[in-house]
Structure formats: structure tokens, C-alpha cells
Protein backbone atom coordinates (compact mmCIF):
# COMPACT_ATOMS: atom_id res chain seq x y z
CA UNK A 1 -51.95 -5.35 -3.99
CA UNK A 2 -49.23 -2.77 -5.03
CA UNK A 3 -48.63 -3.25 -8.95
CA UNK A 4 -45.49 -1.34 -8.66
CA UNK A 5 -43.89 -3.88 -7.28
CA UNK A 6 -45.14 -6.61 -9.67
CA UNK A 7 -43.66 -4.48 -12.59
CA UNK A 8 -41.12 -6.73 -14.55
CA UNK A 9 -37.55 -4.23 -14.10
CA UNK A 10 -34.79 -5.23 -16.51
CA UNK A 11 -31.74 -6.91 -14.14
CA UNK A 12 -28.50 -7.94 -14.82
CA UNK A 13 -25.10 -8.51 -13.05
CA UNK A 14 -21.79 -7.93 -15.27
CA UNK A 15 -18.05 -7.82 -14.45
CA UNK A 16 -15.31 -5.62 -15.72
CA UNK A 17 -11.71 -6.83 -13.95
CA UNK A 18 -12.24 -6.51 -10.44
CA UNK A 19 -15.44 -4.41 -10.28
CA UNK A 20 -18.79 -5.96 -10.96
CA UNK A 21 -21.61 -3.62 -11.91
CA UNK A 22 -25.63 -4.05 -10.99
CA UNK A 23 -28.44 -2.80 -13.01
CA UNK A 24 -31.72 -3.34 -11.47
CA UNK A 25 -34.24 -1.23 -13.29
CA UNK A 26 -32.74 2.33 -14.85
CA UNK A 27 -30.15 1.95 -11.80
CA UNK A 28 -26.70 1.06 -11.71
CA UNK A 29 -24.63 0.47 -8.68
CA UNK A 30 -20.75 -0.76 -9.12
CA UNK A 31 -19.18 -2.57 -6.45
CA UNK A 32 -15.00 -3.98 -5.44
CA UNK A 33 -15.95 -7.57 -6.24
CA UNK A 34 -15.15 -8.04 -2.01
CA UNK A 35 -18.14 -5.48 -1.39
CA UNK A 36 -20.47 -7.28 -4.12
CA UNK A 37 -19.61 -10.99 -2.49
CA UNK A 38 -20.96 -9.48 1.02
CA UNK A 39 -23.87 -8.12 -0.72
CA UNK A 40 -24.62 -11.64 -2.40
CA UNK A 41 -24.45 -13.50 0.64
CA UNK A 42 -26.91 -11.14 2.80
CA UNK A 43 -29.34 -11.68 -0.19
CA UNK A 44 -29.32 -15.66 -0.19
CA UNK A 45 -29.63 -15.51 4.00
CA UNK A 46 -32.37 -13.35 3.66
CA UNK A 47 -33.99 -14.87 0.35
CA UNK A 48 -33.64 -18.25 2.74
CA UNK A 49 -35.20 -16.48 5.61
CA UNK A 50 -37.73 -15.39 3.23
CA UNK A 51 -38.65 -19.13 1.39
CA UNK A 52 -38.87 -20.33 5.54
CA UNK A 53 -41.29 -17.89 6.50
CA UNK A 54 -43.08 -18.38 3.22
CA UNK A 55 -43.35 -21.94 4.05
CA UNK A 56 -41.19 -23.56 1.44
CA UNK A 57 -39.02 -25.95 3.33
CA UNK A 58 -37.94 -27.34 -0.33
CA UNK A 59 -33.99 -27.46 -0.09
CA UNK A 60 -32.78 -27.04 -3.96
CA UNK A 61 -33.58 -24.04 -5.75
CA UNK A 62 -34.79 -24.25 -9.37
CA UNK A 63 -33.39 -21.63 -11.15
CA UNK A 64 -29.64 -19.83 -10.62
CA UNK A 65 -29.40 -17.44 -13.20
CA UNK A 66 -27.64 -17.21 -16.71
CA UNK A 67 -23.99 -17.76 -16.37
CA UNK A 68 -22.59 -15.57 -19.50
CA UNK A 69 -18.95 -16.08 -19.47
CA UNK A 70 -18.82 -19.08 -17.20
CA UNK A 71 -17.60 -20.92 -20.17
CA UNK A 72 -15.77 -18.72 -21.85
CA UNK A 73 -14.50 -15.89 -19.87
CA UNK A 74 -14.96 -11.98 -20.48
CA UNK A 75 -13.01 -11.55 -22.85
CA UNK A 76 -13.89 -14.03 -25.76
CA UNK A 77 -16.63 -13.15 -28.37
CA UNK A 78 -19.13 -15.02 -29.25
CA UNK A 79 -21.87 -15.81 -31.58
């Protein structure tokens, strides 16, 4: 087994106006929110084709994510 790829890597997704920024690990990758929708939907096919293979035919997923501002929006402070 290859521990490296165990390791827990700090990841998080954030948007500033129309460019939405990805930091997986110590890299960061900013994308036109057009280019980061692609990118999103050629990770759920594969993270489906992925599941399949894996032999979970379950249909729901548990766990989305954190939605920050999906109350609030970008701008307002909180806390």
C-alpha cells in the first residue's frame, strides 16, 4: 500500500467574482468559473465510474461538501 496517497492534504474550493480558485495540498490552481464547471463534471463521471467498478451500485451519495456562502453570499461576514 502507498501511504502517500493515504496522507490527509488540506482541500478547499473558493470563489472570487467569476474565477474560482482550488487548493488541493500546497497547490493552487484558478480557473474562469466555465473551465472549473467542465472540470467538476469530468470528476463526478469519473468518481461514478469509479463507485461502479468499486461495486457500489448505491444511488445517493452521503456527503456533498460544506457550502460556505450558500446562505449568505461572498460578500457578507459572519460569525
Amino acid at each position: 500500500m502507498n501511504n502517500a496517497l493515504l496522507k490527509k492534504e488540506r482541500i478547499a474550493v473558493e470563489s472570487e467574482g467569476d474565477v474560482v480558485h482550488i487548493h488541493l495540498g500546497n497547490v493552487q490552481v484558478s480557473l474562469p468559473y466555465e473551465s472549473a464547471l467542465l472540470l467538476s463534471q469530468w470528476i463526478r463521471v469519473r468518481a461514478k465510474e469509479a463507485k461502479r467498478r468499486a461495486g457500489d451500485v448505491s444511488r445517493h451519495w452521503s456527503v456533498l461538501g460544506t457550502l460556505h456562502d450558500a446562505n449568505y453570499g461572498p460578500d457578507v461576514t459572519r460569525g
